[in-house]
Protein backbone atom coordinates (compact mmCIF):
# COMPACT_ATOMS: atom_id res chain seq x y z
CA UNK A 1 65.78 -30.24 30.52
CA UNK A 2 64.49 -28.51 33.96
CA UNK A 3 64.89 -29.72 37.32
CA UNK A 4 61.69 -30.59 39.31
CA UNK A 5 60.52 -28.18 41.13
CA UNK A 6 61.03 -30.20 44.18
CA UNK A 7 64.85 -30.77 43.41
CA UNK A 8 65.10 -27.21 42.69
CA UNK A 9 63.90 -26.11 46.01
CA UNK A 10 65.93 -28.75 47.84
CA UNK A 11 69.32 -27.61 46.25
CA UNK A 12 68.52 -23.80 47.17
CA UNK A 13 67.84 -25.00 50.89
CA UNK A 14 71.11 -26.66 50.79
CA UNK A 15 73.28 -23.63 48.92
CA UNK A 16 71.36 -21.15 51.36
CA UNK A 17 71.27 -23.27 54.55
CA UNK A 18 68.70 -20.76 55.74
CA UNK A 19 64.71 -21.52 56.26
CA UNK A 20 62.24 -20.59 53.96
CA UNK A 21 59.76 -17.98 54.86
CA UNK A 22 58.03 -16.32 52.15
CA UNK A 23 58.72 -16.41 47.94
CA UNK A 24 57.14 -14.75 45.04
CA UNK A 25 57.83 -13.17 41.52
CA UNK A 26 59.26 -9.16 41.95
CA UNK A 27 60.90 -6.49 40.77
CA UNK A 28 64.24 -4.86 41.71
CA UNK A 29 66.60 -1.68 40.72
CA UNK A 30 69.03 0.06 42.88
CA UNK A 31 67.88 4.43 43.13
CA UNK A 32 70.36 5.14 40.67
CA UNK A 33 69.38 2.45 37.88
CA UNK A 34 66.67 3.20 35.18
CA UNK A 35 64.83 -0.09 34.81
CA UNK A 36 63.43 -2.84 36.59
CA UNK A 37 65.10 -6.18 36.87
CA UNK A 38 62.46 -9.19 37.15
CA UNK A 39 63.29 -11.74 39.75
CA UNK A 40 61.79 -14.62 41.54
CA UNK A 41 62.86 -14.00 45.34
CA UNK A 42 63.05 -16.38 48.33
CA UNK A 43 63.22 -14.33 51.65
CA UNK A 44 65.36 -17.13 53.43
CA UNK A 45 66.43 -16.44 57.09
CA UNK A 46 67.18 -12.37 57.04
CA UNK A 47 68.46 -12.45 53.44
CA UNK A 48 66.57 -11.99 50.38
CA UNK A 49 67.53 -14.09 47.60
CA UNK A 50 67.43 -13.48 44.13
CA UNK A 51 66.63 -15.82 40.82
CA UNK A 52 66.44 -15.12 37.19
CA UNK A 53 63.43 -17.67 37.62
CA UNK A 54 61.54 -20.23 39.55
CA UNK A 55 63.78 -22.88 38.11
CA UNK A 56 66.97 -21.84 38.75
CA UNK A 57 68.97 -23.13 41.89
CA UNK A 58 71.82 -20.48 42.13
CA UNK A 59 70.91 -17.11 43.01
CA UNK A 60 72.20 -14.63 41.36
CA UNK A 61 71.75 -11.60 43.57
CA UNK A 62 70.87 -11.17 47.38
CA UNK A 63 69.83 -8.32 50.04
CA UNK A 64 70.91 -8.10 53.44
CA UNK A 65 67.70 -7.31 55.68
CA UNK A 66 69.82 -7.15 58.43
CA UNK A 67 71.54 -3.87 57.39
CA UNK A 68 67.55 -2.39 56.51
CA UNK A 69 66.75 1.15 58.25
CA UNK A 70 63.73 1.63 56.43
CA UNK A 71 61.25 0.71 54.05
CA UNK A 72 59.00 3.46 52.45
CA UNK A 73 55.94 3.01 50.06
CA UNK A 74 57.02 4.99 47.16
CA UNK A 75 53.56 5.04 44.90
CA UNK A 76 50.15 5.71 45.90
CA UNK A 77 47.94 3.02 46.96
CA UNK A 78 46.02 2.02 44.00
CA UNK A 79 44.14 -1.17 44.02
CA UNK A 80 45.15 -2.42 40.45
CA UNK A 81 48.63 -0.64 39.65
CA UNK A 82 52.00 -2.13 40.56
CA UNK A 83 53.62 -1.24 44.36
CA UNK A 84 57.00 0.24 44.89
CA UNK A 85 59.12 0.27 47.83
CA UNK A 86 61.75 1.93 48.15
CA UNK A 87 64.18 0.46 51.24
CA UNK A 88 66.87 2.38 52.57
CA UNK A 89 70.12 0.08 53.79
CA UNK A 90 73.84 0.46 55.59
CA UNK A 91 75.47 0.56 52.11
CA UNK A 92 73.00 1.32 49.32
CA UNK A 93 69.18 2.03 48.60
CA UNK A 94 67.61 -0.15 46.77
CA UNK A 95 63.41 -0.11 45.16
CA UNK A 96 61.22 -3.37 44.84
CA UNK A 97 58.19 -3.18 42.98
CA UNK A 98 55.24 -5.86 43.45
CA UNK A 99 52.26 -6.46 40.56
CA UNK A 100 49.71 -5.03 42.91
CA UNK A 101 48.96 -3.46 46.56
CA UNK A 102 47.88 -7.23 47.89
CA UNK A 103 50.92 -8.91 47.28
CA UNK A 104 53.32 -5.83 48.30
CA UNK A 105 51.81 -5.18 51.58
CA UNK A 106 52.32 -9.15 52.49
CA UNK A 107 56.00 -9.02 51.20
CA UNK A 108 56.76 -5.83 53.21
CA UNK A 109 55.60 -7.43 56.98
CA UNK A 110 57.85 -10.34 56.68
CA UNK A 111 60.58 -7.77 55.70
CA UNK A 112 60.12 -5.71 58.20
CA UNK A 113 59.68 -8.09 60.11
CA UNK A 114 62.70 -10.36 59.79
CA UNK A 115 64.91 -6.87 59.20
CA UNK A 116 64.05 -5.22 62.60
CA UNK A 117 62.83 -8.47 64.38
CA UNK A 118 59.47 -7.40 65.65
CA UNK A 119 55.94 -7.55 63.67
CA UNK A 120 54.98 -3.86 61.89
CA UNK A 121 52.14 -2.49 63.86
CA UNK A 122 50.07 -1.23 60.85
CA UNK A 123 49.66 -3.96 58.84
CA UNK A 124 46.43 -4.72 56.06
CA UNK A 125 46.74 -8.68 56.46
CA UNK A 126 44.36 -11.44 56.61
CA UNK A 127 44.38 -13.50 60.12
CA UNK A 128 46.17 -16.26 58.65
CA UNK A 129 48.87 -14.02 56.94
CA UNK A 130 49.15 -12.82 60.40
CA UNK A 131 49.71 -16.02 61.67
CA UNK A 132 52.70 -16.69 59.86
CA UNK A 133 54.56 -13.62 60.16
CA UNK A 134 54.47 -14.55 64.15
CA UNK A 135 55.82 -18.01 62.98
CA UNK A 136 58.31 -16.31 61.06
CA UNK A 137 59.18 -14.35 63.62
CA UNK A 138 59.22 -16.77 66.70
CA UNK A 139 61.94 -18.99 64.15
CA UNK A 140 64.01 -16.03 62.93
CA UNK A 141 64.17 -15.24 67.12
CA UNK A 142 65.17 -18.89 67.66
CA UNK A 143 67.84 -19.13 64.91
CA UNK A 144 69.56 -16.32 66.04
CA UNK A 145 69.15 -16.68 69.86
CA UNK A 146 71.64 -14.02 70.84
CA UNK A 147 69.40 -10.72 69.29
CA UNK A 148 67.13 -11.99 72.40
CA UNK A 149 67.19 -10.81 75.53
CA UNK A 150 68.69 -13.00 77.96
CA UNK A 151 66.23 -13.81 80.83
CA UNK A 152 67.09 -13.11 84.33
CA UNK A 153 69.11 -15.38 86.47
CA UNK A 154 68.56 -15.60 89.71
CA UNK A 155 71.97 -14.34 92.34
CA UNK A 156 74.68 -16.45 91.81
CA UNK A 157 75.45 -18.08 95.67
CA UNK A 158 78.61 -16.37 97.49
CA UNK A 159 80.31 -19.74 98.08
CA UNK A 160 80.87 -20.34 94.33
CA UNK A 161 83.75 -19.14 92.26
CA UNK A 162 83.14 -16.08 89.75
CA UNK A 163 82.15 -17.09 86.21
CA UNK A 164 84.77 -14.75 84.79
CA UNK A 165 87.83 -16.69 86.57
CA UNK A 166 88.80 -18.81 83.79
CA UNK A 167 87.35 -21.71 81.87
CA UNK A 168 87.29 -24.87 83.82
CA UNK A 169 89.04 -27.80 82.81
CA UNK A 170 86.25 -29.86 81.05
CA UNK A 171 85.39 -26.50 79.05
CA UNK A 172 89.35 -26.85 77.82
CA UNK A 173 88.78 -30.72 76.65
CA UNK A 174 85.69 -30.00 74.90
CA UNK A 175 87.08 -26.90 73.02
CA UNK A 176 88.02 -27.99 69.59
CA UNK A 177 91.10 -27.49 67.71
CA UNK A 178 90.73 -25.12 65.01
CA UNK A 179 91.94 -24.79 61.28
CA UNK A 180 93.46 -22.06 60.27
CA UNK A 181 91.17 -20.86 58.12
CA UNK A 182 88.66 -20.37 60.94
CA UNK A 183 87.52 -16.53 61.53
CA UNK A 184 85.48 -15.28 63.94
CA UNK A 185 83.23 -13.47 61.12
CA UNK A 186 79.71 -13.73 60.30
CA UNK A 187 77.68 -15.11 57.53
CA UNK A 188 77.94 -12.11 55.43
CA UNK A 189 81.64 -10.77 56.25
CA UNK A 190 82.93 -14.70 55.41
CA UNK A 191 81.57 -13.86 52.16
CA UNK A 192 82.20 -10.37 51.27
CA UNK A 193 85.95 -11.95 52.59
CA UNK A 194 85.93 -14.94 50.01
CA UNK A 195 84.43 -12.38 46.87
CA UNK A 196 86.63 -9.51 47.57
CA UNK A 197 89.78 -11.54 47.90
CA UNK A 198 89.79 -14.69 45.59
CA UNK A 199 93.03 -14.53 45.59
CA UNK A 200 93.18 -15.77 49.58
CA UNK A 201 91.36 -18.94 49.22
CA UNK A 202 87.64 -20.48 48.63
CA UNK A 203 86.95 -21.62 52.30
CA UNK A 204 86.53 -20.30 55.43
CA UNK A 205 85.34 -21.85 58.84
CA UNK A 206 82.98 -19.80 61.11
CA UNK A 207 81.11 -19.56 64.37
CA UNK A 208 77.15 -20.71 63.95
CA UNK A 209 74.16 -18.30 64.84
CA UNK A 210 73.55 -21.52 66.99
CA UNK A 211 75.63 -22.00 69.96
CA UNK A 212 78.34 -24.59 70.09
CA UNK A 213 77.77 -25.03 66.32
CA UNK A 214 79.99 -24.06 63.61
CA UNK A 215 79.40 -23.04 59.84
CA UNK A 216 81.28 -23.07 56.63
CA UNK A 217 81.25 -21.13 53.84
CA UNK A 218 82.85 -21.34 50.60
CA UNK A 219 83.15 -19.78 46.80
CA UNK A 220 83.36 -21.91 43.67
CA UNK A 221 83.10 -21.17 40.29
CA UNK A 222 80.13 -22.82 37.92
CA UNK A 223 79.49 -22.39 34.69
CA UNK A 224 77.01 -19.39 35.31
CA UNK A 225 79.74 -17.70 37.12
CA UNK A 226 81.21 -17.71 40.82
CA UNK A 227 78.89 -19.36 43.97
CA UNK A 228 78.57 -18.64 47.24
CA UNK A 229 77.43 -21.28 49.79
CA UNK A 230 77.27 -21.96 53.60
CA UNK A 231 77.49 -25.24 55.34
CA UNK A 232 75.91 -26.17 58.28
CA UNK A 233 77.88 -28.18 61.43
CA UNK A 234 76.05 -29.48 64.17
CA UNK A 235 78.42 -30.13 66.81
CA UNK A 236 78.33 -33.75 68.84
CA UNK A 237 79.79 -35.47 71.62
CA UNK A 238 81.78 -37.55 69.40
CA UNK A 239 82.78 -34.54 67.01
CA UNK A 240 80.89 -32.79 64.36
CA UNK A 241 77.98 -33.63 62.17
CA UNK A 242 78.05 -31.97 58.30
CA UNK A 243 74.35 -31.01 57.41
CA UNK A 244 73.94 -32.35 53.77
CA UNK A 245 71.47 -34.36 52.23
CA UNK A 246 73.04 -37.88 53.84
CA UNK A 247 74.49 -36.26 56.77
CA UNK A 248 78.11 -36.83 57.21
CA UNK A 249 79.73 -37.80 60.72
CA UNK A 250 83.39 -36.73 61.18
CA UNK A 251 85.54 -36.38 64.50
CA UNK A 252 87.46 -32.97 64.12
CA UNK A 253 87.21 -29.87 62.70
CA UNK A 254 90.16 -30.77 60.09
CA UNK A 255 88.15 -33.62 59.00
CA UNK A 256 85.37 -31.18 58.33
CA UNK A 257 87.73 -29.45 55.94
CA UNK A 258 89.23 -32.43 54.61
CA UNK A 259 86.30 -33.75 53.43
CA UNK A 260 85.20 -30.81 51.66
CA UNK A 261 88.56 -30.99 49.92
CA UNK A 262 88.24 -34.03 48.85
CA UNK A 263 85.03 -33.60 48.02
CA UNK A 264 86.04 -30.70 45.38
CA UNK A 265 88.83 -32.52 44.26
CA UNK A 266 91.24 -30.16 45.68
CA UNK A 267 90.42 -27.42 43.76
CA UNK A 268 89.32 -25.25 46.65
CA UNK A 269 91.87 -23.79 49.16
CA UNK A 270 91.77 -22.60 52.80
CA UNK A 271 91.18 -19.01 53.14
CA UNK A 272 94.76 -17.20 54.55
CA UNK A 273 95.73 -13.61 54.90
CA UNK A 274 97.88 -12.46 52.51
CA UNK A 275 100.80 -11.38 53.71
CA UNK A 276 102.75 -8.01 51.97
CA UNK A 277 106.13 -8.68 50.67
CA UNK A 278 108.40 -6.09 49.32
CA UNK A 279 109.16 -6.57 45.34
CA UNK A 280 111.90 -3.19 45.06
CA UNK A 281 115.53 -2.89 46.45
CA UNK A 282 116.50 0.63 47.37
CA UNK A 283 120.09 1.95 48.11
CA UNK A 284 120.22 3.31 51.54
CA UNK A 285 121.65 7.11 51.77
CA UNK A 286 124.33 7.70 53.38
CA UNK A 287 123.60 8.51 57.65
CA UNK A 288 123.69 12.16 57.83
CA UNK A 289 125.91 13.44 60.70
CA UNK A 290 124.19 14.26 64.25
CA UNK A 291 125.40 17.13 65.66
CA UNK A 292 124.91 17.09 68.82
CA UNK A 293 125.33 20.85 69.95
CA UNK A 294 123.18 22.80 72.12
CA UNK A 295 121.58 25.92 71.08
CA UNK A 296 123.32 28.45 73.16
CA UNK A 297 127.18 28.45 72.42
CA UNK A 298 129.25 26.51 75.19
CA UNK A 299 132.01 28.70 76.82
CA UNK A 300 135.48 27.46 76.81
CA UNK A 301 137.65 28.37 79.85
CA UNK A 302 140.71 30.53 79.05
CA UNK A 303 143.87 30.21 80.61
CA UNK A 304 145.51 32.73 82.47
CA UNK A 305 148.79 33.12 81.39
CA UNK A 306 151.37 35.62 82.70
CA UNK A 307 152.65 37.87 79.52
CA UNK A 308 156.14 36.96 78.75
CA UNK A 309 158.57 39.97 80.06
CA UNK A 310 161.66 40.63 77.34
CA UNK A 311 165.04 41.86 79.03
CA UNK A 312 166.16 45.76 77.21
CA UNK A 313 169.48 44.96 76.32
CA UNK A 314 169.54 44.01 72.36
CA UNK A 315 171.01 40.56 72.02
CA UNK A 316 174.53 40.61 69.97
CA UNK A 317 174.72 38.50 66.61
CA UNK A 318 177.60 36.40 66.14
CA UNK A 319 179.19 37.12 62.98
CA UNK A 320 178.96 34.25 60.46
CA UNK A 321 182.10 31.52 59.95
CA UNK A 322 185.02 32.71 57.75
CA UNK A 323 184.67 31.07 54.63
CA UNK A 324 187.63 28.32 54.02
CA UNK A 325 189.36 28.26 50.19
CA UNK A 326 188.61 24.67 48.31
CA UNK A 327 191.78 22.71 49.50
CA UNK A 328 191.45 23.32 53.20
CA UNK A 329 190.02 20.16 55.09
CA UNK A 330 189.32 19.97 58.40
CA UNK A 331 190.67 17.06 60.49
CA UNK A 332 188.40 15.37 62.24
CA UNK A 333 190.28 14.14 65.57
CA UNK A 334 191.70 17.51 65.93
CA UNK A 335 189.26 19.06 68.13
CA UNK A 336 190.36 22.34 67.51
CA UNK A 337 189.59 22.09 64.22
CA UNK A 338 192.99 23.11 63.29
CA UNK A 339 193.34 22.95 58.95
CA UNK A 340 196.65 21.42 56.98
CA UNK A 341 197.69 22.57 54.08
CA UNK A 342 197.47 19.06 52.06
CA UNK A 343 198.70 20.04 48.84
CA UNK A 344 202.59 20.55 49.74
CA UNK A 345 202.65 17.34 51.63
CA UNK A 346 201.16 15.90 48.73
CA UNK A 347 204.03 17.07 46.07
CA UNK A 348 206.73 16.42 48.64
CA UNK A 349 205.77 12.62 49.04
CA UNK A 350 205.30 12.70 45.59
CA UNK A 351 209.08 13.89 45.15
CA UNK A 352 210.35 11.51 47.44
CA UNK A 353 208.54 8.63 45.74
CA UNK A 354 209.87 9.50 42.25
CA UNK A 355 213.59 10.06 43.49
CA UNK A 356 213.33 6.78 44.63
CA UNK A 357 212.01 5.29 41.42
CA UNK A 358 214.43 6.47 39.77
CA UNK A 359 217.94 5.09 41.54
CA UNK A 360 216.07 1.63 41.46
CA UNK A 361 215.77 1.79 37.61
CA UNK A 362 219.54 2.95 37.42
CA UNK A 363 220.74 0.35 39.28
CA UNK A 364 219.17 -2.63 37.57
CA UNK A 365 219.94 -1.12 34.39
CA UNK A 366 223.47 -0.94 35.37
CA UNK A 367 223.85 -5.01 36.38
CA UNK A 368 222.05 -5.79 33.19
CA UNK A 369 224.66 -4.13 31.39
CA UNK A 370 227.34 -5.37 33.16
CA UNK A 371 225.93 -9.34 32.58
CA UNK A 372 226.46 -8.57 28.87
CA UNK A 373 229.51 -7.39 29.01
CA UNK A 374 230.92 -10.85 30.46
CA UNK A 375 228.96 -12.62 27.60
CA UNK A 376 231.19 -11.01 24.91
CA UNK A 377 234.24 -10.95 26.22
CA UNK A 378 235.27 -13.02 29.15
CA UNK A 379 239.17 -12.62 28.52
CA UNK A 380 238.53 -9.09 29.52
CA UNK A 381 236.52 -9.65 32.53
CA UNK A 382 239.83 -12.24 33.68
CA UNK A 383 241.99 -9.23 32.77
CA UNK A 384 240.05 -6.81 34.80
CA UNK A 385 240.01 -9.12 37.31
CA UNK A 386 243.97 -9.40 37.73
CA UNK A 387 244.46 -5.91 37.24
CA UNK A 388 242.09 -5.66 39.94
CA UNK A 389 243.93 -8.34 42.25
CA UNK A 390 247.78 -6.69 41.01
């Protein structure tokens, strides 16, 4: 079952958060492409939105007017054939083609119009039509204020401080605290951020084309594939004010995100930079010796020595020690090394020692015979002993 219309429009206002200006049923290829894709676009703010049909509330592709150079009509003007443009942008070159001549010429002025903010000069439109491409242009000038010139204020008195020498203290209170997943990045870098790294996170927080007012924009997935959207927040004396279809009062820009969170069920996440890391360990070589050495060779001082004079008379070589036969031994307390021929005083004490040996053995060997003697005969030791005393 299909949404009313009415619903349908409401939830594109609130995905785009950009003003409506002109819609319609087109064509669209990029130069290098064959065919024709057909659309239903909604030129909303500077951007042109486009839908498989009238009742779908997701876009599914969009053009940034803002990067437009130059729009060209690429057929001849015929009153009853189909109009191509072909429109030349910072990144690519795209062609739109329109049923007929009438409806082409209206949806180039509020192109070119809204792309280089000023009304084409050579335009085929009705008054009316003409009307509301100044309409269109008056709001697009008011939404973003700061493509207008700034009028001219009047000297600033010489008793007042310069307005560059520093914010003043109420400026400080009022400045809110930010998240960290607030950039300083337009409408269509916070996107091209949140599709080219999905990875990062879903939401981002962003200046406003309004001043003092904030934005947010953030990327979920649906069932017809991934969504972009952008949030408006007006910004109040007693915080912020989160432009939905009940408006929703909160006091700080964290509340802002935490109610978005909560809101998704957690299944968004504040954008952050991803941060490198290292995933390899490598051995470090070894440090390869400095030389430090100049490129001219250093000279080294030489001594001056006198050469060494030698006398002319030869010197006389002592002739070597007599050699000593095997049993000579030198005495060590005689100091004149006088030798001592060991060997006779060996064999004399020798001698001597054996001499003596021997008249010890003789004797005891004559008292033990002379005991038993006595034994045997004791008559004849009495008898010997008066013969003796006789």
């Amino acid at each position: 079952m299909s949404m009313h219309p009415r619903v349908v429009h409401k939830r594109r206002e609130t995905i785009t958060a950009l003003p409506l200006y002109h819609s319609g049923h087109l064509q669209k290829k990029l130069t290098k492409e064959k065919d024709f894709k057909k659309f239903y676009g909604e030129l909303r703010g500077a951007t042109l939105f486009l839908y498989k049909d009238d009742t779908q509330d997701t876009y599914t592709e969009k053009v940034d007017l803002e990067q437009l150079k130059s729009m060209e009509l690429d057929s001849s003007y015929k009153k009853k054939e189909p109009t191509i443009f072909t429109l030349s942008l910072s990144t690519e070159e795209l062609q739109l083609k329109m049923n007929n001549p009438d409806t082409g010429e209206v949806w180039r002025g509020f192109i070119l119009t809204v792309g280089k903010k000023e009304i084409p000069s050579e335009l085929q439109l009705l008054p009316g039509q003409m009307m509301q491409l100044k309409e269109t242009l008056n709001q697009e000038k008011t939404r973003k204020p700061k493509l207008c010139r700034a009028p001219t204020l009047p000297p600033r008195p010489p008793f007042l401080p310069p307005s560059g020498s520093g914010p003043s203290l109420s400026e400080e209170k009022s400045a809110p605290v930010l998240p960290s997943c607030f950039f300083d990045v337009t409408r269509q870098e916070a996107e091209k951020m949140l599709n080219e790294n999905p990875d990062n996170g879903s939401i981002i927080l962003r200046p406003s084309t309004l001043p003092n007012n904030y934005a947010l924009t953030l990327r979920q997935h649906t069932p017809s594939g991934p969504v972009v959207k952008n949030y408006r927040l007006t910004s109040t004396k007693s915080g912020f004010v989160i432009e939905l279809e009940t408006p929703v009062k909160v006091s700080s820009m964290n509340d802002v995100l935490k109610y978005f969170l909560e809101k998704t069920e957690y299944r968004l996440h504040p954008y952050a930079v991803s941060q490198p890391y290292d995933t390899r360990i490598e051995v470090s070589s070894a440090p390869k010796r400095i030389s430090i050495t100049s490129s001219t060779p250093k000279q080294v001082p030489k001594a001056q020595v006198a050469p060494m004079m030698r006398s002319k008379t030869k010197e006389v070589l002592q002739p070597p020690p007599d050699k000593h036969e095997d049993n000579d031994y030198a005495v060590p307390d005689d100091h004149d090394l006088k030798f001592a021929n060991m060997e006779s005083e060996l064999k004399g004490a020798l001698k001597l020692r054996r001499q003596n040996l021997y008249a010890e053995r003789d004797q005891k060997e004559a008292v033990t015979y002379e005991n038993h003697s006595k034994r045997k005969n004791p008559n004849m030791t009495e008898r010997t002993t008066k013969n003796w005393t006789m």
